[in-house]
N, C-alpha and C. Protein backbone atom coordinates (compact mmCIF):
# COMPACT_ATOMS: atom_id res chain seq x y z
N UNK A 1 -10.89 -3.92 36.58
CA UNK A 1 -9.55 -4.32 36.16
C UNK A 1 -9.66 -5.23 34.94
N UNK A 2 -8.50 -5.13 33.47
CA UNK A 2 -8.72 -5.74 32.93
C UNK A 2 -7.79 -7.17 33.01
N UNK A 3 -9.10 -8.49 32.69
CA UNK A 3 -8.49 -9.43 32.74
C UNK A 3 -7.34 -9.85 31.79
N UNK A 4 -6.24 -10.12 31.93
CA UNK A 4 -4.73 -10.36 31.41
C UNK A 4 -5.22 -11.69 30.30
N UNK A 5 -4.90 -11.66 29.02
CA UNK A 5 -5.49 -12.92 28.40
C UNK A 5 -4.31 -13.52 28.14
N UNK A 6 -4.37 -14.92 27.48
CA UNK A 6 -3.34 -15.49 27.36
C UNK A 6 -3.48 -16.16 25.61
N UNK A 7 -2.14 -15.98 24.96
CA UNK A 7 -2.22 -16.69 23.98
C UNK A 7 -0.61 -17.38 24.09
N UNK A 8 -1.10 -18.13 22.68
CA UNK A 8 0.29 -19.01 22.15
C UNK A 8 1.45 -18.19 21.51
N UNK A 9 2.63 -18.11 21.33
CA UNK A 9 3.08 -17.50 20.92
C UNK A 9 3.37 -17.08 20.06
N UNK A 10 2.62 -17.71 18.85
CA UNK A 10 2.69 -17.44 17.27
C UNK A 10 1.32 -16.21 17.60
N UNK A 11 0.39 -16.59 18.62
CA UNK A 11 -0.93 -15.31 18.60
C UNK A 11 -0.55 -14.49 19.15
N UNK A 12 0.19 -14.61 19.93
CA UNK A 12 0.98 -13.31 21.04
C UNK A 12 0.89 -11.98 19.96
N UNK A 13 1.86 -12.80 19.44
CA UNK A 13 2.72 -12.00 18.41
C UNK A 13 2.00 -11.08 17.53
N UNK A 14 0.38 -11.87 16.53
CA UNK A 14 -0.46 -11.28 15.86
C UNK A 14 -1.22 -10.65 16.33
N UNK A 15 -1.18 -10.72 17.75
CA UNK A 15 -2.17 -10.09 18.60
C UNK A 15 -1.84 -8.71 18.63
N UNK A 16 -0.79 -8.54 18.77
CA UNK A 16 0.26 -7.05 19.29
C UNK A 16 0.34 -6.07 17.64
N UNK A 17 0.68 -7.05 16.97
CA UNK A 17 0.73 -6.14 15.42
C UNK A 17 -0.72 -5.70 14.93
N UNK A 18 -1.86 -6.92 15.26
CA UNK A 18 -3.37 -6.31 15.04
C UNK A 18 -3.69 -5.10 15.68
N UNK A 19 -3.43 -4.87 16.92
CA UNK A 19 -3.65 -3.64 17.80
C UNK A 19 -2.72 -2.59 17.57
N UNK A 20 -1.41 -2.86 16.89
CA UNK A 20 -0.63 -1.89 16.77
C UNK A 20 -1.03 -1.32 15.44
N UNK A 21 -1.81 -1.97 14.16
CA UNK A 21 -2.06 -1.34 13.03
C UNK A 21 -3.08 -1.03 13.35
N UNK A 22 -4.18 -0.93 14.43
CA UNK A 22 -5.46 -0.24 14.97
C UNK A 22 -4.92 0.70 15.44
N UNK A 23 -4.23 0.81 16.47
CA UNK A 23 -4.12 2.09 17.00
C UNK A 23 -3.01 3.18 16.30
N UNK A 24 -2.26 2.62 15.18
CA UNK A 24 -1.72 3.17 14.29
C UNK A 24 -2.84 4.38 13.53
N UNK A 25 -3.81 3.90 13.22
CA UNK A 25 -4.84 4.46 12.24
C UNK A 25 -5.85 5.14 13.21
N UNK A 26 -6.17 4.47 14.30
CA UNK A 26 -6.62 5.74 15.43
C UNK A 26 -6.18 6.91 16.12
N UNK A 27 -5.22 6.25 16.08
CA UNK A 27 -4.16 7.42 17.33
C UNK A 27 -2.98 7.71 16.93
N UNK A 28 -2.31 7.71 15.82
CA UNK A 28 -1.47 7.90 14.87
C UNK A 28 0.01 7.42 15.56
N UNK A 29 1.12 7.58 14.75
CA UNK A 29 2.26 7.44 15.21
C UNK A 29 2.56 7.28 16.54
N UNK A 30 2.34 8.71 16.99
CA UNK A 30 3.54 8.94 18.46
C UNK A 30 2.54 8.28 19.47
N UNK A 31 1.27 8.22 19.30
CA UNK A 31 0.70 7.35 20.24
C UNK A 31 1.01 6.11 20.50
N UNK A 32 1.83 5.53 19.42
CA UNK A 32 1.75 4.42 19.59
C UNK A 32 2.97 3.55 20.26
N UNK A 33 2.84 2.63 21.11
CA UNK A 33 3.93 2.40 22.35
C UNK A 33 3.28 0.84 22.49
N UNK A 34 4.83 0.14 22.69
CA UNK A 34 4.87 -1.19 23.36
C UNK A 34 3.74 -1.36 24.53
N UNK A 35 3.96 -0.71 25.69
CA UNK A 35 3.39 -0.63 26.74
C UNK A 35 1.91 -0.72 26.90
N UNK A 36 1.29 0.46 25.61
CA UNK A 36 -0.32 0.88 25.02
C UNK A 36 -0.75 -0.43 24.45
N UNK A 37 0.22 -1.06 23.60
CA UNK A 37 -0.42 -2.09 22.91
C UNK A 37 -0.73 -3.40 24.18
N UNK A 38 0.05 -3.41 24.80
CA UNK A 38 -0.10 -5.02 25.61
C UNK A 38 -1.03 -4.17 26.64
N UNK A 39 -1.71 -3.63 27.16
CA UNK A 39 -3.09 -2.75 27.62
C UNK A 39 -4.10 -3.65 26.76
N UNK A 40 -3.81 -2.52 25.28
CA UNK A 40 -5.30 -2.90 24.69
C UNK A 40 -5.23 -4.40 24.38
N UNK A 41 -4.41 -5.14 24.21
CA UNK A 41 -4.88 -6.86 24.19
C UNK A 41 -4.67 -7.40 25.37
N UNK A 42 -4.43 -7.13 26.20
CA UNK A 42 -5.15 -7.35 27.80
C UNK A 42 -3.88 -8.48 28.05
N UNK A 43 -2.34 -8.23 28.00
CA UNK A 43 -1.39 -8.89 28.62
C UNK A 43 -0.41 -8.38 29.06
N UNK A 44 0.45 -9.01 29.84
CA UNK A 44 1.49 -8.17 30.76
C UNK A 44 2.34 -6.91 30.25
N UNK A 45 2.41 -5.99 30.61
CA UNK A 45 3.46 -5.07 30.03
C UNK A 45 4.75 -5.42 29.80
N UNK A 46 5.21 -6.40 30.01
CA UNK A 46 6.17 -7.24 29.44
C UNK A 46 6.25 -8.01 27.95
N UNK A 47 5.01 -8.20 28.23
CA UNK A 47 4.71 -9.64 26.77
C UNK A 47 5.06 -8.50 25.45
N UNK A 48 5.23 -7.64 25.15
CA UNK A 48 5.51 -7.46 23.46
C UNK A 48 6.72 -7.73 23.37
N UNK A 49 7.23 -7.51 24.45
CA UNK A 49 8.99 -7.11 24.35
C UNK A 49 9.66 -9.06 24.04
N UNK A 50 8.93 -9.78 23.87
CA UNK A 50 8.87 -11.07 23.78
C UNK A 50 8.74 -11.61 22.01
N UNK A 51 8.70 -10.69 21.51
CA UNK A 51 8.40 -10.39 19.88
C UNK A 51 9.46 -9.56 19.37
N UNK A 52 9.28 -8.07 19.95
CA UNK A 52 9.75 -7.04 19.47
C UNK A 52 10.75 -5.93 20.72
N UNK A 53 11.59 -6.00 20.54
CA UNK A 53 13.24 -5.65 21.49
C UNK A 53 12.45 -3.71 21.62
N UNK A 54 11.79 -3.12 20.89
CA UNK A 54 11.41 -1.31 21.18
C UNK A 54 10.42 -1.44 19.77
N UNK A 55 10.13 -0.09 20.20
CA UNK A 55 8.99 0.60 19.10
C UNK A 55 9.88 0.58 17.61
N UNK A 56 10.78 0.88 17.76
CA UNK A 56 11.70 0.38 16.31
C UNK A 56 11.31 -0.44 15.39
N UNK A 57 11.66 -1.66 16.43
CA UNK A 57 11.58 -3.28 16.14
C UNK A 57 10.16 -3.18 15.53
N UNK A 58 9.43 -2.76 16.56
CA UNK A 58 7.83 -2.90 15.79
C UNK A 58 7.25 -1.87 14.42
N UNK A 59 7.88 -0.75 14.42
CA UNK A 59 7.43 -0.27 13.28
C UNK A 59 7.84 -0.75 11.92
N UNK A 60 9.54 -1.60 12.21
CA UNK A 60 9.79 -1.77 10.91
C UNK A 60 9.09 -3.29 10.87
N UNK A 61 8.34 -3.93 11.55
CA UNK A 61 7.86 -4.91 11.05
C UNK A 61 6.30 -4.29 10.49
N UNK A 62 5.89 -3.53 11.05
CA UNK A 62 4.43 -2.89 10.54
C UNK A 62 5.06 -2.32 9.02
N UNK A 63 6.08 -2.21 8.88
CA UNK A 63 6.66 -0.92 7.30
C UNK A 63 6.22 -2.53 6.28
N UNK A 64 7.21 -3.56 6.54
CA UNK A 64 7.17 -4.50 6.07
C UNK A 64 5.87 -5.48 5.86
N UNK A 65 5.06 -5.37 6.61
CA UNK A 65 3.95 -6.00 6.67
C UNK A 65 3.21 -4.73 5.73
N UNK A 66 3.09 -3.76 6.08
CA UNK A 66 2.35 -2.89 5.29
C UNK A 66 2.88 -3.21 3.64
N UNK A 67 4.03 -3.02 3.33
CA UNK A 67 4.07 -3.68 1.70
C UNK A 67 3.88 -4.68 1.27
N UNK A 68 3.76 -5.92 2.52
CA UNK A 68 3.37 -7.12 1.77
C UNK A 68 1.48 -7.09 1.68
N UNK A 69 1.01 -6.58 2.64
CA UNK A 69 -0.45 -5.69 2.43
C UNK A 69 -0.66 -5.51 1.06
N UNK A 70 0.05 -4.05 0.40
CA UNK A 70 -0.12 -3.80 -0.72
C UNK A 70 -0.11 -4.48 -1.78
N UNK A 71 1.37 -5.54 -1.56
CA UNK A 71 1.42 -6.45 -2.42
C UNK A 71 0.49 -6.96 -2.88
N UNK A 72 -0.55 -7.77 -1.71
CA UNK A 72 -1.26 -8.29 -1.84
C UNK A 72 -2.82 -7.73 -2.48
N UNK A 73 -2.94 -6.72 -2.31
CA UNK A 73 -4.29 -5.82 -2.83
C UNK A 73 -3.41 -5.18 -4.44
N UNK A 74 -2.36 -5.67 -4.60
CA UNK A 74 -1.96 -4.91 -6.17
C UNK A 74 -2.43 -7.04 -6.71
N UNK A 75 -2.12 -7.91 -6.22
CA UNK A 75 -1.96 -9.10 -6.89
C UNK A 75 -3.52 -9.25 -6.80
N UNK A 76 -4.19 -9.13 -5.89
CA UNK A 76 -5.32 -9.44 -6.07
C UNK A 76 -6.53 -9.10 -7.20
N UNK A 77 -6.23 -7.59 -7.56
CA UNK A 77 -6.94 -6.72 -8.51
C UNK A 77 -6.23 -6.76 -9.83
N UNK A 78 -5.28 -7.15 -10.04
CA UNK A 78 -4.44 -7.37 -11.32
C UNK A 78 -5.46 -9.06 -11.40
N UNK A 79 -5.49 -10.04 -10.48
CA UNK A 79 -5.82 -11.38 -11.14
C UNK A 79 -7.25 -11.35 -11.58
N UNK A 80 -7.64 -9.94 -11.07
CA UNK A 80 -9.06 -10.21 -11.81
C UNK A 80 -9.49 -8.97 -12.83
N UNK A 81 -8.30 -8.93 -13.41
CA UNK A 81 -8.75 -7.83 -14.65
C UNK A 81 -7.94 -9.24 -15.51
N UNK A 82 -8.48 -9.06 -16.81
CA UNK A 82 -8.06 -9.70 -18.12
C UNK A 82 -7.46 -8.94 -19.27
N UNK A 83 -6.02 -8.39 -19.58
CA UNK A 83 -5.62 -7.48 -20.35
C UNK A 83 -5.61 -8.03 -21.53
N UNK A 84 -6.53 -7.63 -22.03
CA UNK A 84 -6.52 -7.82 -24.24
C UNK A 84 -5.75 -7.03 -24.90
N UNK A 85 -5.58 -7.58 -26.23
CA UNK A 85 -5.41 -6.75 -27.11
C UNK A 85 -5.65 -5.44 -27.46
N UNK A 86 -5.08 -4.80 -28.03
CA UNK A 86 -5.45 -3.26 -28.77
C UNK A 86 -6.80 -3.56 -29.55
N UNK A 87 -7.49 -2.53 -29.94
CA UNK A 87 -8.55 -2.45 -30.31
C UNK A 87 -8.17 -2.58 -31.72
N UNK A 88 -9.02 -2.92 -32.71
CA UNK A 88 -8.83 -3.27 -34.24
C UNK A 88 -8.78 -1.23 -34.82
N UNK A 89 -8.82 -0.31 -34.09
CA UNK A 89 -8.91 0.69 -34.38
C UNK A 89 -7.22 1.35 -34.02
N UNK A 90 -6.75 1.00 -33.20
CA UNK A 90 -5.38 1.06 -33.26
C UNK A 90 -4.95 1.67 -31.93
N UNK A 91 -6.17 2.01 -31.24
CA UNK A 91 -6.33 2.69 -30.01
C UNK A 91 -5.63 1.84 -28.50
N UNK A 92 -5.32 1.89 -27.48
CA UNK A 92 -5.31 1.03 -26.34
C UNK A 92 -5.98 0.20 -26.02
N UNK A 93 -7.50 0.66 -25.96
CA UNK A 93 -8.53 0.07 -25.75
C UNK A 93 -8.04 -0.88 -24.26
N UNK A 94 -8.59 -2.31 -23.95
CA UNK A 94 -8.07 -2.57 -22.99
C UNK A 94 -6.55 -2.73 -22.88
N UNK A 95 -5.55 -2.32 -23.60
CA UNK A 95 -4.36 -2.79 -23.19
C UNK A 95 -3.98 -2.11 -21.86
N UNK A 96 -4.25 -1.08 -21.48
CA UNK A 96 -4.43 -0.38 -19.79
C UNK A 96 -5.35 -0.64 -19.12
N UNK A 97 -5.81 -2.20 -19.14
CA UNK A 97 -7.12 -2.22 -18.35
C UNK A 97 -6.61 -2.66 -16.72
N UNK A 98 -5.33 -3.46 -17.02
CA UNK A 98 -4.49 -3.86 -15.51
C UNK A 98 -4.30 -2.95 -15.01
N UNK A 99 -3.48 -1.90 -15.67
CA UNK A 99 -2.55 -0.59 -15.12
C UNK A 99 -3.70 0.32 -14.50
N UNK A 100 -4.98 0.32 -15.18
CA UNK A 100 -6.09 1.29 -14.16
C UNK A 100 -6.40 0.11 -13.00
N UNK A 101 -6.67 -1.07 -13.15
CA UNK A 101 -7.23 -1.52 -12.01
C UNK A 101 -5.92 -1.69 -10.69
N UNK A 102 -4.22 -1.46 -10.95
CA UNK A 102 -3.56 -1.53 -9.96
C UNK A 102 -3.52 0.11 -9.79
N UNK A 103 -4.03 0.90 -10.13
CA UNK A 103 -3.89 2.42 -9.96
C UNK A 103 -5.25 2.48 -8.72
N UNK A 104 -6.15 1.95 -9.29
CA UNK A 104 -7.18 1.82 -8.45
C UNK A 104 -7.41 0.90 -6.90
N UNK A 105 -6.24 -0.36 -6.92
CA UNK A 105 -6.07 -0.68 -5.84
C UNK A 105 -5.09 0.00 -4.78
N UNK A 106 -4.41 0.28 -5.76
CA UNK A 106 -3.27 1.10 -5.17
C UNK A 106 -3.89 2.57 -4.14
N UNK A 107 -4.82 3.53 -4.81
CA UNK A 107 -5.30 4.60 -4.24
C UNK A 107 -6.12 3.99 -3.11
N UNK A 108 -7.17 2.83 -3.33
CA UNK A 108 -7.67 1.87 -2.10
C UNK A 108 -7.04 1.63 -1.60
N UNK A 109 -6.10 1.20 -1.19
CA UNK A 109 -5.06 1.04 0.05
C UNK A 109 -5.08 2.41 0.62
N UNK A 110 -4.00 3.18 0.15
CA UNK A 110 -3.74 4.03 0.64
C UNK A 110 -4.95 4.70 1.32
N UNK A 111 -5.90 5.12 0.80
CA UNK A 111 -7.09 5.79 1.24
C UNK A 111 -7.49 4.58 2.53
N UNK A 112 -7.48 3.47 2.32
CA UNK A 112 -8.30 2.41 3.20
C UNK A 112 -7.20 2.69 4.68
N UNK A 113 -5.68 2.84 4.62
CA UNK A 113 -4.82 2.75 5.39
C UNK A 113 -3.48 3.83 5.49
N UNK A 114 -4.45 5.01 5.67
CA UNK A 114 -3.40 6.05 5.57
C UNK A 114 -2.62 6.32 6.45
N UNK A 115 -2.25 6.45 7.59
CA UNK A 115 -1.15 6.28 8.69
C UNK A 115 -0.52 5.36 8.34
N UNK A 116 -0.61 3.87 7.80
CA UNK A 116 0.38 2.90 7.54
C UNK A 116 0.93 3.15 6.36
N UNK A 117 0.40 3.93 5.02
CA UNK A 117 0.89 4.25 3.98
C UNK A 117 1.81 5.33 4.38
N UNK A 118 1.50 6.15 5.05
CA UNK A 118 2.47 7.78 5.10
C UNK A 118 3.70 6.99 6.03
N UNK A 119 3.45 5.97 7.04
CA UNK A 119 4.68 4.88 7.38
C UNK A 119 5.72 4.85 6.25
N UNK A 120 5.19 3.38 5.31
CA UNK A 120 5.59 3.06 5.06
C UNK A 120 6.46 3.86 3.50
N UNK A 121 6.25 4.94 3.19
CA UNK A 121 6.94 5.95 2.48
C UNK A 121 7.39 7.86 3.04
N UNK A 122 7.59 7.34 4.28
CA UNK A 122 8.17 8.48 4.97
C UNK A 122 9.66 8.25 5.27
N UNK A 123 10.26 9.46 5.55
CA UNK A 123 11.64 9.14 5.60
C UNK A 123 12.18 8.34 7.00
N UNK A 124 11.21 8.02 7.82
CA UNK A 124 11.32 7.27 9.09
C UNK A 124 11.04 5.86 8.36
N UNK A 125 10.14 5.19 7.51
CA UNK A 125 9.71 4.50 7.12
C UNK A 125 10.80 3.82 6.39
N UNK A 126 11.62 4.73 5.53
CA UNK A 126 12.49 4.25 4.46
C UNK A 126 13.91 4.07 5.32
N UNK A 127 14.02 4.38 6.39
CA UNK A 127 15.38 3.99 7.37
C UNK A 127 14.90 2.60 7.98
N UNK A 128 13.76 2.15 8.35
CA UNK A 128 12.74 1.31 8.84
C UNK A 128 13.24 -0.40 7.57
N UNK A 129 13.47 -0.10 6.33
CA UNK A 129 13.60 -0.93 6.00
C UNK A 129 14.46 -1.87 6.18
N UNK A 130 13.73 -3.13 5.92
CA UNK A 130 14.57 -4.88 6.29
C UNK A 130 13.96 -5.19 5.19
N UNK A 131 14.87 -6.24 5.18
CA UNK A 131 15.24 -7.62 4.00
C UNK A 131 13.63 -8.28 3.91
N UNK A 132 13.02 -8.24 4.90
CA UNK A 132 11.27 -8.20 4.56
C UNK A 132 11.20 -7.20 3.65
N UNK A 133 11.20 -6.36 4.50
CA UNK A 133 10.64 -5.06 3.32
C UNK A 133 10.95 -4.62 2.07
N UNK A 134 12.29 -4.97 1.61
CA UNK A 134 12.68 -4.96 0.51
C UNK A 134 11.82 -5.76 -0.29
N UNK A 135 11.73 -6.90 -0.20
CA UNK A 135 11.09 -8.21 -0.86
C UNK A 135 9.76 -7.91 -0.91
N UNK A 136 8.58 -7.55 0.04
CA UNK A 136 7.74 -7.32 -0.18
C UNK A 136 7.57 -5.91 -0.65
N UNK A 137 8.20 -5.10 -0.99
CA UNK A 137 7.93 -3.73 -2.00
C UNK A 137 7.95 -3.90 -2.98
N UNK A 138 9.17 -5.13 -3.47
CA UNK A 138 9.49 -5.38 -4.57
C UNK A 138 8.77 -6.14 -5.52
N UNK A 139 7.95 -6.91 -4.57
CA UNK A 139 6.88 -7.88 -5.00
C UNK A 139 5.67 -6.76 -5.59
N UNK A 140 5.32 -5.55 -4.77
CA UNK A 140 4.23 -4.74 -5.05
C UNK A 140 4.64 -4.24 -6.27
N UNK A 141 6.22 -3.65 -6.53
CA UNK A 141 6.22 -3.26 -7.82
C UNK A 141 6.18 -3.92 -8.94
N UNK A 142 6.55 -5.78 -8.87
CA UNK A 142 6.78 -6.68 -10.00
C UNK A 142 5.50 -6.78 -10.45
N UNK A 143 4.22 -6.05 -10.00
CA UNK A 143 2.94 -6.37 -10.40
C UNK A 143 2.37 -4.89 -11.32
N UNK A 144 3.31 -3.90 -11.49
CA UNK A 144 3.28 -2.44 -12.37
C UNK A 144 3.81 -3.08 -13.33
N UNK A 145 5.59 -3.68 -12.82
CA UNK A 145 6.16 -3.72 -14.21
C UNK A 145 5.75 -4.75 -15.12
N UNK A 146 4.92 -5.75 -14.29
CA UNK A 146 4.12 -6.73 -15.26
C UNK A 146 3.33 -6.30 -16.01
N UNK A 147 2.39 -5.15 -15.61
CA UNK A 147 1.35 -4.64 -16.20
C UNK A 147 1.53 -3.67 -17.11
N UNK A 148 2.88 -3.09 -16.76
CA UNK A 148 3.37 -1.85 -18.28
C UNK A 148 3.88 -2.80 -19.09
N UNK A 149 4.15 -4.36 -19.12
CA UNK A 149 5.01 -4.80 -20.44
C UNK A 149 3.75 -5.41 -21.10
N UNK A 150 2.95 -5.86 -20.31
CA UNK A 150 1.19 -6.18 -20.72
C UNK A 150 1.10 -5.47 -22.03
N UNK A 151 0.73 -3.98 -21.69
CA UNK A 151 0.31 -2.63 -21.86
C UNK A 151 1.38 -2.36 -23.76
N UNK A 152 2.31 -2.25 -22.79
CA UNK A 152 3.55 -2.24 -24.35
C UNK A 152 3.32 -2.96 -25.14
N UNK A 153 3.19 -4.01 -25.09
CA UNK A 153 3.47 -5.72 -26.35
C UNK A 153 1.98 -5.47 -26.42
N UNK A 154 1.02 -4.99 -25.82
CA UNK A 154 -0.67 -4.40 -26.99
C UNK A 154 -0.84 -3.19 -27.21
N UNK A 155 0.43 -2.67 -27.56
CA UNK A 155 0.47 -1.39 -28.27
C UNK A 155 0.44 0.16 -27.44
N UNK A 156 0.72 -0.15 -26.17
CA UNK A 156 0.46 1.03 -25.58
C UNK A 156 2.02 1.85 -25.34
N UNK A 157 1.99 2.96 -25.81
CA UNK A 157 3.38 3.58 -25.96
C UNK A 157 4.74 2.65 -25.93
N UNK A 158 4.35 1.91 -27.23
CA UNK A 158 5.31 1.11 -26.78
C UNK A 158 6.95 1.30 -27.78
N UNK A 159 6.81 2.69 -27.67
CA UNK A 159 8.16 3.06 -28.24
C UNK A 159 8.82 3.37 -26.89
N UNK A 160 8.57 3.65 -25.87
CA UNK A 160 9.00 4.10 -24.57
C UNK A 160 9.95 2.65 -23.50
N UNK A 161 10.32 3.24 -22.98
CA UNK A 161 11.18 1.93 -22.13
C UNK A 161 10.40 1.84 -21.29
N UNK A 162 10.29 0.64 -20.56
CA UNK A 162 9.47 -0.07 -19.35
C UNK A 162 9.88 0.23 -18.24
N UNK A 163 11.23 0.89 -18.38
CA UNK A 163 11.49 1.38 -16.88
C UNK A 163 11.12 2.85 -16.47
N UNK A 164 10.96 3.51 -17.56
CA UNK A 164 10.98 5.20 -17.46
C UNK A 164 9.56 5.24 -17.04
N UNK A 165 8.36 4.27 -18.20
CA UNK A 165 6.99 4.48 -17.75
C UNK A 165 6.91 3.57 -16.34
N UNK A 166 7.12 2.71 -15.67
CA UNK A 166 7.01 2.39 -14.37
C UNK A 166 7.30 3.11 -13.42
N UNK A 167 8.48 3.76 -13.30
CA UNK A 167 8.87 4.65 -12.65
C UNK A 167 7.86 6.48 -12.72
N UNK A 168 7.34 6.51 -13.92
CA UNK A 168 6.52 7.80 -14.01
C UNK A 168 5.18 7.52 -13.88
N UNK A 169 4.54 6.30 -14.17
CA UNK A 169 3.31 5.54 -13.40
C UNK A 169 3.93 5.62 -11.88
N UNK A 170 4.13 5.24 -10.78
CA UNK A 170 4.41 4.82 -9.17
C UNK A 170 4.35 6.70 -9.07
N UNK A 171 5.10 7.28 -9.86
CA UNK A 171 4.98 8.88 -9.34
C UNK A 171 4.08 8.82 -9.29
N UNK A 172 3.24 9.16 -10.32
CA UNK A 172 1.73 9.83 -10.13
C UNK A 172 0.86 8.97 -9.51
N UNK A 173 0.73 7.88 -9.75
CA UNK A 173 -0.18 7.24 -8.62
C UNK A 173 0.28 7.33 -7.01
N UNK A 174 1.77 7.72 -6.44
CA UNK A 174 1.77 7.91 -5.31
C UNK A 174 1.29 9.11 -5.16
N UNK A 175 1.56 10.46 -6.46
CA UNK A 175 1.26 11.55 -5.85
C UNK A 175 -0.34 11.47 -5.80
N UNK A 176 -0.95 11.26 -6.36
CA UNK A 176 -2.50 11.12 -6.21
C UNK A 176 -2.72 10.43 -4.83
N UNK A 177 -2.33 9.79 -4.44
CA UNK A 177 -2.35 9.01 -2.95
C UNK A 177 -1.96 9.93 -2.09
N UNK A 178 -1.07 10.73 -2.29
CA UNK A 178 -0.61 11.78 -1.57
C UNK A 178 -1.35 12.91 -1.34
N UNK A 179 -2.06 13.28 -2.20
CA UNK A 179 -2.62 14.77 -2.32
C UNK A 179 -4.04 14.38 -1.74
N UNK A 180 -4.67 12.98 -1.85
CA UNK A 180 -5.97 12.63 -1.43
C UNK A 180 -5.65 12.61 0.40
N UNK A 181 -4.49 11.66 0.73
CA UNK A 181 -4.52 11.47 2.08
C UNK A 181 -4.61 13.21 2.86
N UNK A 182 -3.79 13.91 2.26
CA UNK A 182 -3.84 14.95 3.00
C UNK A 182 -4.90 16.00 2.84
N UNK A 183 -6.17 15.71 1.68
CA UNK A 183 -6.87 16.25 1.63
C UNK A 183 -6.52 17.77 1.13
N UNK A 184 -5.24 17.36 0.03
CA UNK A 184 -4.86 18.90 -1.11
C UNK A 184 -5.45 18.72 -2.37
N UNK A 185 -6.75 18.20 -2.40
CA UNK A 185 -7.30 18.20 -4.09
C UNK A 185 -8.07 19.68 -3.93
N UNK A 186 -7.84 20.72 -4.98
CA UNK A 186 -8.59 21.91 -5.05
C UNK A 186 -9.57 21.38 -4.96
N UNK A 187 -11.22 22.57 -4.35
CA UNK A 187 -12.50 22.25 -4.18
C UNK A 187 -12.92 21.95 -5.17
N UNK A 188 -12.81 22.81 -6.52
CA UNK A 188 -13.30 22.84 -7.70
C UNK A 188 -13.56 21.67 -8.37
N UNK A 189 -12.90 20.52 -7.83
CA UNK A 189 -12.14 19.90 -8.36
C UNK A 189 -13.55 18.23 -8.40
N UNK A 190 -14.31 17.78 -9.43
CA UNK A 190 -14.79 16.80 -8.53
C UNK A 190 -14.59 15.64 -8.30
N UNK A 191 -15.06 15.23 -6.68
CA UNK A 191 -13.98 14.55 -6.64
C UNK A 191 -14.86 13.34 -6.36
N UNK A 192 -16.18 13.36 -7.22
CA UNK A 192 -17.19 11.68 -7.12
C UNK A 192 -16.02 10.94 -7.54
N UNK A 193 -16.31 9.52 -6.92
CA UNK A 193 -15.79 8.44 -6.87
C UNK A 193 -15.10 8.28 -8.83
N UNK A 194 -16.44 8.09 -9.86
CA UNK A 194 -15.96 7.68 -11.30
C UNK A 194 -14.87 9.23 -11.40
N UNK A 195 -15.69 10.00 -10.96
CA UNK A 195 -14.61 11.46 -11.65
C UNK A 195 -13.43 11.09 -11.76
N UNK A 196 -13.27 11.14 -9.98
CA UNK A 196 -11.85 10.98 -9.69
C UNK A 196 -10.79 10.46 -10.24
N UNK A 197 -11.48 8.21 -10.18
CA UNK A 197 -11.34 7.38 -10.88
C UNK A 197 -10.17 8.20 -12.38
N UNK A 198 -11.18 8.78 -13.29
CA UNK A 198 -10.74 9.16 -14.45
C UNK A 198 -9.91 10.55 -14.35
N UNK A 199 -9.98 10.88 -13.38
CA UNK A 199 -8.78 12.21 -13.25
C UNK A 199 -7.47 11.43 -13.47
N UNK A 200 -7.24 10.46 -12.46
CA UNK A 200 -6.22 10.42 -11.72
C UNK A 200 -5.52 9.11 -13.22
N UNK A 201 -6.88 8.60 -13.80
CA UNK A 201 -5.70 7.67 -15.08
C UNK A 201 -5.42 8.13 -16.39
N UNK A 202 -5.66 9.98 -15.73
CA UNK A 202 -5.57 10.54 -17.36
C UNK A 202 -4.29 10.13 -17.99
N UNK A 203 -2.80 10.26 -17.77
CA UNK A 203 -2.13 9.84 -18.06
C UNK A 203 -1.80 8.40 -19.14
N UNK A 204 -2.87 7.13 -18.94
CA UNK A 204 -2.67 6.03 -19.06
C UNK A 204 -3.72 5.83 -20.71
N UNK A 205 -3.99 7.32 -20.66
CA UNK A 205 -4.83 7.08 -22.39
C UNK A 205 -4.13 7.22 -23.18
């Protein structure tokens, strides 16, 4: 029999969302249940419902937590790229050096957390949203549109509006996230790590 553990109620709480984004990524969606989770962290079949009112309640806090996730892996990889100037040749050179490294965190997520990504941009996902989730999506995108005005003001298409290329950057980097999770890249296709890398930022030359 397993022993029933006990936490505080701020751990209760992290306890149930840690196991629910584990068994999210193990056992996908429909496996996943109030009941299953307070099992695998070893407390009463009662205790989630002490957090979260149904599986509802809990997915849209996993939708929301999942974008502040991203957020956080787009802010992190943007603070450690340094965007320069255009090259004295007239070229981009690094002025897309942000915009590849949030293209590149961006596909890391997704690839690192694909059940919580296909969540959090599925049409269950997008009914799922709260006033968390708004804020933290919004936060993930203020770190593109930072990086396309970067990109513009050092010369990179910068006859174009900042909203049209943000919006046609998030396409293709979701669809590339998309076509990898489900494993639709033609064979032909290669798909080593640098290849890829440079497939997927053809766009951004």
């Amino acid at each position: 029999m397993k022993v029933k553990r006990r936490y505080h109620h701020g751990a209760l709480r992290q306890a149930i969302l840690d196991e629910a984004f584990r068994a999210l990524e193990k056992e996908g969606l429909d496996a996943l249940s109030l009941r299953g989770l307070a099992a695998s962290a070893g407390v009463s079949k009662t205790a989630p419902y002490r957090h979260f009112s149904d599986k509802r309640e809990l997915l849209m806090t996993l939708a929301a937590e999942g974008f502040g996730a991203l957020a956080d892996v787009l802010e992190a990889v943007l603070a450690g790229v340094e965007v320069t100037s255009s090259g004295t040749d007239g070229s981009p050179g690094d002025a897309t050096a942000g915009l590849r490294a949030l293209f590149r965190g961006y596909l890391g997520f997704a690839m690192s957390r694909p059940a919580l990504y296909k969540l959090m941009f599925s049409r269950l996902g997008f009914s799922l949203h709260s006033e968390k989730c708004r804020i933290n999506s919004e936060r993930a995108l203020s770190f593109l549109v930072r990086s396309v005005e970067k990109a513009r003001a050092d010369g990179w298409r910068s006859g174009q509006e900042t909203n049209a290329l943000v919006l046609s950057l998030w396409a293709e980097v979701h669809g590339w996230a998309g076509l990898l999770i489900e494993d639709l890249i033609p064979s032909e296709v290669d798909k080593s790590v640098v290849a890829f890398q440079r497939l997927s930022e053809t766009l951004l030359d």
